[in-house]
N, C-alpha and C. Protein backbone atom coordinates (compact mmCIF):
# COMPACT_ATOMS: atom_id res chain seq x y z
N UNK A 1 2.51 -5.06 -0.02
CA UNK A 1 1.46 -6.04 -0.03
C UNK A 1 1.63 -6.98 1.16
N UNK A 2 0.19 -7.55 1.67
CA UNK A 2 0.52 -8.47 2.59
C UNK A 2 1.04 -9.79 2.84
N UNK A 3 0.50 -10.55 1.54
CA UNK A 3 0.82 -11.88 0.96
C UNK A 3 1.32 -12.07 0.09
N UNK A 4 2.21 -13.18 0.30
CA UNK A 4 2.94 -13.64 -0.90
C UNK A 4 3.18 -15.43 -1.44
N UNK A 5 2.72 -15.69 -2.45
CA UNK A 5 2.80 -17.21 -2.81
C UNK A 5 4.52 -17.87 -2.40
N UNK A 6 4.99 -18.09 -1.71
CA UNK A 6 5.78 -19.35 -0.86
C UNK A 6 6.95 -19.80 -1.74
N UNK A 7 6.11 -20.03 -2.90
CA UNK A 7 6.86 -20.82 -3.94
C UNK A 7 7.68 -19.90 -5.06
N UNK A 8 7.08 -18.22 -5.31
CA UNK A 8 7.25 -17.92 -6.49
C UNK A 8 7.43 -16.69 -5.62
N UNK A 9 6.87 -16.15 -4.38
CA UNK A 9 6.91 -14.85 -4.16
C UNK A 9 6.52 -13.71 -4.50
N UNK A 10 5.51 -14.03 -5.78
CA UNK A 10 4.87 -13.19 -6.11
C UNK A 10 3.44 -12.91 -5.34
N UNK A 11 2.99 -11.78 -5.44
CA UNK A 11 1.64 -11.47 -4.55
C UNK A 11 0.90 -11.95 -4.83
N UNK A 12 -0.10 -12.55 -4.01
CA UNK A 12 -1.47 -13.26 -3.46
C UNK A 12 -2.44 -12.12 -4.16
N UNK A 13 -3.17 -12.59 -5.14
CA UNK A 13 -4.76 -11.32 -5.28
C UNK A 13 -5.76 -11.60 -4.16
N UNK A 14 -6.67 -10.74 -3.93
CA UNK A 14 -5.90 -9.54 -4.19
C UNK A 14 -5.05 -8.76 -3.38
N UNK A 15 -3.96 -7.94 -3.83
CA UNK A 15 -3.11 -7.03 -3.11
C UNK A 15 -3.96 -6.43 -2.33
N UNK A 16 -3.73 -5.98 -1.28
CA UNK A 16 -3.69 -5.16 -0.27
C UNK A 16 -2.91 -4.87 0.41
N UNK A 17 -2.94 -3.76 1.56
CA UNK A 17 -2.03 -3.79 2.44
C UNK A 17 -3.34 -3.29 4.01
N UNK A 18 -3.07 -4.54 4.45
CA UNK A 18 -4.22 -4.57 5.33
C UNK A 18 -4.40 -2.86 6.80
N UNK A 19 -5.44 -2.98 7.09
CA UNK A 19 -5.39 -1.93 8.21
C UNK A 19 -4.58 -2.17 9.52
N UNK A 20 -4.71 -3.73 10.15
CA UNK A 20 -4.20 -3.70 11.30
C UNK A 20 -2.53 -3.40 10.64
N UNK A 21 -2.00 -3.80 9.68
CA UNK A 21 -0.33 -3.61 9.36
C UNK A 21 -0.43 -1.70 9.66
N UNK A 22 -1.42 -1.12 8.93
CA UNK A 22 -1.21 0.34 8.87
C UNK A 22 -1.27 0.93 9.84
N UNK A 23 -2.06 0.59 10.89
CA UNK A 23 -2.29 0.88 12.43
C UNK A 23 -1.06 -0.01 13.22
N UNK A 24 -0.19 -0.51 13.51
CA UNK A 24 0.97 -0.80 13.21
C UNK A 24 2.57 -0.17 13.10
N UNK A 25 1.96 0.47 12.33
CA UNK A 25 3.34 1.23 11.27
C UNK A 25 2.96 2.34 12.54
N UNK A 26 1.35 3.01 11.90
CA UNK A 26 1.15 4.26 12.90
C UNK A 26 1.86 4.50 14.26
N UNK A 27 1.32 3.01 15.34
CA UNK A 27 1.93 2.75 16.36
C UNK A 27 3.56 2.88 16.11
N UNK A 28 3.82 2.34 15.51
CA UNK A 28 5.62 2.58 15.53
C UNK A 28 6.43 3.48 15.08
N UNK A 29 5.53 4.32 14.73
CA UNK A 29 6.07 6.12 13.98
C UNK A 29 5.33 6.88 15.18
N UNK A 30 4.64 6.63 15.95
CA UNK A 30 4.37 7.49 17.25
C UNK A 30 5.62 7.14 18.01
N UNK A 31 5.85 5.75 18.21
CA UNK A 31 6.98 5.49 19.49
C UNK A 31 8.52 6.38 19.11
N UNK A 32 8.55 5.94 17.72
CA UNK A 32 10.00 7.11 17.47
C UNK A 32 9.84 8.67 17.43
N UNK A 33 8.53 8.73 16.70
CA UNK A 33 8.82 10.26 17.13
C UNK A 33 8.98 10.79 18.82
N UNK A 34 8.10 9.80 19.72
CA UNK A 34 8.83 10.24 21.47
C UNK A 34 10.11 9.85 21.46
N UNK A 35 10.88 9.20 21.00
CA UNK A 35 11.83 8.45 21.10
C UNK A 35 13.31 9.60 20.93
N UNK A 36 12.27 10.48 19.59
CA UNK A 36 13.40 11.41 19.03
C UNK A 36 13.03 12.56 19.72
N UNK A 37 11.92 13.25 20.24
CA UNK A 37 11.89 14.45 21.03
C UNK A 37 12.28 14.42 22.81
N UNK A 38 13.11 12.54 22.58
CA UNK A 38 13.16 12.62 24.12
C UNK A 38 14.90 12.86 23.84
N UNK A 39 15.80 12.11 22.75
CA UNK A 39 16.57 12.21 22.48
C UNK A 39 17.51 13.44 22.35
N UNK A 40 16.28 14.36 21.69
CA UNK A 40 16.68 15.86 21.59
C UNK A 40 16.92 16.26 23.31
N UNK A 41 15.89 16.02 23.84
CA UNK A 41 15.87 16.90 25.31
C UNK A 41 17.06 16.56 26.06
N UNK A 42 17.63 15.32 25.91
CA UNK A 42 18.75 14.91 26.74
C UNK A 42 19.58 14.23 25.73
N UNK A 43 20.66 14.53 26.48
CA UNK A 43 21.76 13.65 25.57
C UNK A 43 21.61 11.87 25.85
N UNK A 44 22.24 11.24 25.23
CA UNK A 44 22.31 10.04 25.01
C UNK A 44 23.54 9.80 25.71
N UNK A 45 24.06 8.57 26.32
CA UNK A 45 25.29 7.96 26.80
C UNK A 45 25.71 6.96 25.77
N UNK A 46 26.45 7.36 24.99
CA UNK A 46 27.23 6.78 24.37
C UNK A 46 27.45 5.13 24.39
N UNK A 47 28.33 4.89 25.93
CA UNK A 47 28.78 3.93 26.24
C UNK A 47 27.64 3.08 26.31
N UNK A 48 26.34 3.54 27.11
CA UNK A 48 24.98 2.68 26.73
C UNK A 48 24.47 2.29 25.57
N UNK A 49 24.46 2.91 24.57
CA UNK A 49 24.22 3.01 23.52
C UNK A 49 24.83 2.23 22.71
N UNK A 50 26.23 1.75 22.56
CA UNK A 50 27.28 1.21 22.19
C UNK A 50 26.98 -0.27 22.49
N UNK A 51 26.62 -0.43 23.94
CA UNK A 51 26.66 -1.82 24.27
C UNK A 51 25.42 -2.02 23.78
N UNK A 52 24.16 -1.56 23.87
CA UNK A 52 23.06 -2.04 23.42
C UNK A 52 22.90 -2.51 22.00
N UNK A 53 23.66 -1.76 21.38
CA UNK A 53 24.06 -2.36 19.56
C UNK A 53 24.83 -2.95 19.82
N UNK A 54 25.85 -3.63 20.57
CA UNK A 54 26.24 -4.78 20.49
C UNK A 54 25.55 -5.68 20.61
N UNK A 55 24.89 -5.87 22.06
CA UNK A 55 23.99 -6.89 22.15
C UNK A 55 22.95 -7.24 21.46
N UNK A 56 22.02 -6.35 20.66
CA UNK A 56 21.41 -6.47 19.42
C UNK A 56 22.10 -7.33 18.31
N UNK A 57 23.34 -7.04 18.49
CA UNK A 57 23.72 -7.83 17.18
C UNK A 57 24.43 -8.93 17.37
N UNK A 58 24.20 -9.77 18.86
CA UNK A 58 24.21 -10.78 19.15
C UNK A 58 23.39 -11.63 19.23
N UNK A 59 22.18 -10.91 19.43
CA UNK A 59 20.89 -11.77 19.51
C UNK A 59 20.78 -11.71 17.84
N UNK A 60 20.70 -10.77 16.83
CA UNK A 60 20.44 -11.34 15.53
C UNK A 60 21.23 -12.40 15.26
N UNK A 61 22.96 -12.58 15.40
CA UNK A 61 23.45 -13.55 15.11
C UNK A 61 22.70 -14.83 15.58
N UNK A 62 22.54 -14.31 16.54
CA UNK A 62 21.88 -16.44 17.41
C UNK A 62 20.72 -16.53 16.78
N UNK A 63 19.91 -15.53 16.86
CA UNK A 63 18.83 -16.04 16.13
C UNK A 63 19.17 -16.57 14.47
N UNK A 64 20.22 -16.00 13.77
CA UNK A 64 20.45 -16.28 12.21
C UNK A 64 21.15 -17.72 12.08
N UNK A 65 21.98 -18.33 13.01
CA UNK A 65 22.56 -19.37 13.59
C UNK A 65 21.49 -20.46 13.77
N UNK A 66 20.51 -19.62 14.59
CA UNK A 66 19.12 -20.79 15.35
C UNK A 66 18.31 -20.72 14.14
N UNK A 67 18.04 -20.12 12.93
CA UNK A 67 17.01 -20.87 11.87
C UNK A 67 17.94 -21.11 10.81
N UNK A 68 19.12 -21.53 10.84
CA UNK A 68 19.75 -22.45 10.38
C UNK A 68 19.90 -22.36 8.59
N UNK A 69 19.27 -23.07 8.09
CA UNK A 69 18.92 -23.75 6.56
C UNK A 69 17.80 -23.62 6.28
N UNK A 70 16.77 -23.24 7.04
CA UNK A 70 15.28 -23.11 6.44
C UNK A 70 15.11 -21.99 5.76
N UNK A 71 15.79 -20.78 5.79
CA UNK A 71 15.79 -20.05 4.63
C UNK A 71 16.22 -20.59 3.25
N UNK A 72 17.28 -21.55 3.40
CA UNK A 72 18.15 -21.64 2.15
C UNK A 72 17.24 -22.31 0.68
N UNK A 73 17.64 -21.36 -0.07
CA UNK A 73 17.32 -21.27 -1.63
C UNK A 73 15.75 -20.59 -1.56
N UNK A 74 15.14 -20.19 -0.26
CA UNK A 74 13.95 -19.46 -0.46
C UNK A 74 14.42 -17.77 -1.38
N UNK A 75 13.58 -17.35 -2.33
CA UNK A 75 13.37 -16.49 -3.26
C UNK A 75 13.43 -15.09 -1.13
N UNK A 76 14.19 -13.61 -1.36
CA UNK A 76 14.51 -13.14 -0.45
C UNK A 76 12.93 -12.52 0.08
N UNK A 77 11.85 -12.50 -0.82
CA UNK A 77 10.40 -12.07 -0.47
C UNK A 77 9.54 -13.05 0.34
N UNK A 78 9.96 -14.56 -0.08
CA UNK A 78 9.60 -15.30 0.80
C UNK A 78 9.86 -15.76 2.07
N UNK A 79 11.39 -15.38 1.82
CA UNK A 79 12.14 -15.95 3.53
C UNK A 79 11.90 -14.84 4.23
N UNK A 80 11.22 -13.95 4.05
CA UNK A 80 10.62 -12.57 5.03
C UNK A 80 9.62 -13.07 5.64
N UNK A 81 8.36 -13.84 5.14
CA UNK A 81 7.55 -14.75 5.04
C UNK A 81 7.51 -16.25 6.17
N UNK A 82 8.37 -16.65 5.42
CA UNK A 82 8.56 -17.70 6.37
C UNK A 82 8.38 -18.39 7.60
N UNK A 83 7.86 -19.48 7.58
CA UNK A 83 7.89 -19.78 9.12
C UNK A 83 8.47 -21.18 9.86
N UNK A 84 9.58 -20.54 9.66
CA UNK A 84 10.18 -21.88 10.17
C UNK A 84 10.37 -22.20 11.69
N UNK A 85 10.53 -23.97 11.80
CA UNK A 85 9.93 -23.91 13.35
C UNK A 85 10.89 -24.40 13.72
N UNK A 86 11.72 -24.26 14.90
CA UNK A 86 13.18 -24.60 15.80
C UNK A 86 12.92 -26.47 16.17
């Protein structure tokens, strides 16, 4: 569903799950499937690969660091939601 009440996290009537989200998804299940028939054709470098999930999971830390407490005690459907401002 697309919406959710803030307070309780339960869904907004009525449910849906809108088109631009589904056109969306589409777009992002086209990019992996090139992603994976490019993967197949050539190997991957490891060592690239390695550092790039590191650095990914440096930027999630800073970002989880940089919104601080504005998640805290939100219900886990809402803090998906959320919009907290720096």
């Amino acid at each position: 569903m697309n919406w959710y009440d803030t307070q309780t996290a339960q869904p907004l009537l009525p449910m849906y799950v809108s088109t631009v989200d589904s056109g969306n998804l589409s777009g992002h299940l086209l990019a992996v499937a090139q992603a994976c028939r490019e993967l197949a054709s050539a190997p991957h470098d490891t060592q690239a690969a390695a550092q790039a999930i590191a650095t990914s999971g440096r930027r999630l830390a800073s970002e989880a660091l940089q919104a601080g407490d504005c998640l805290a005690g939100l219900p886990p459907q809402a803090a998906c939601t959320a919009n907290c401002s720096r």
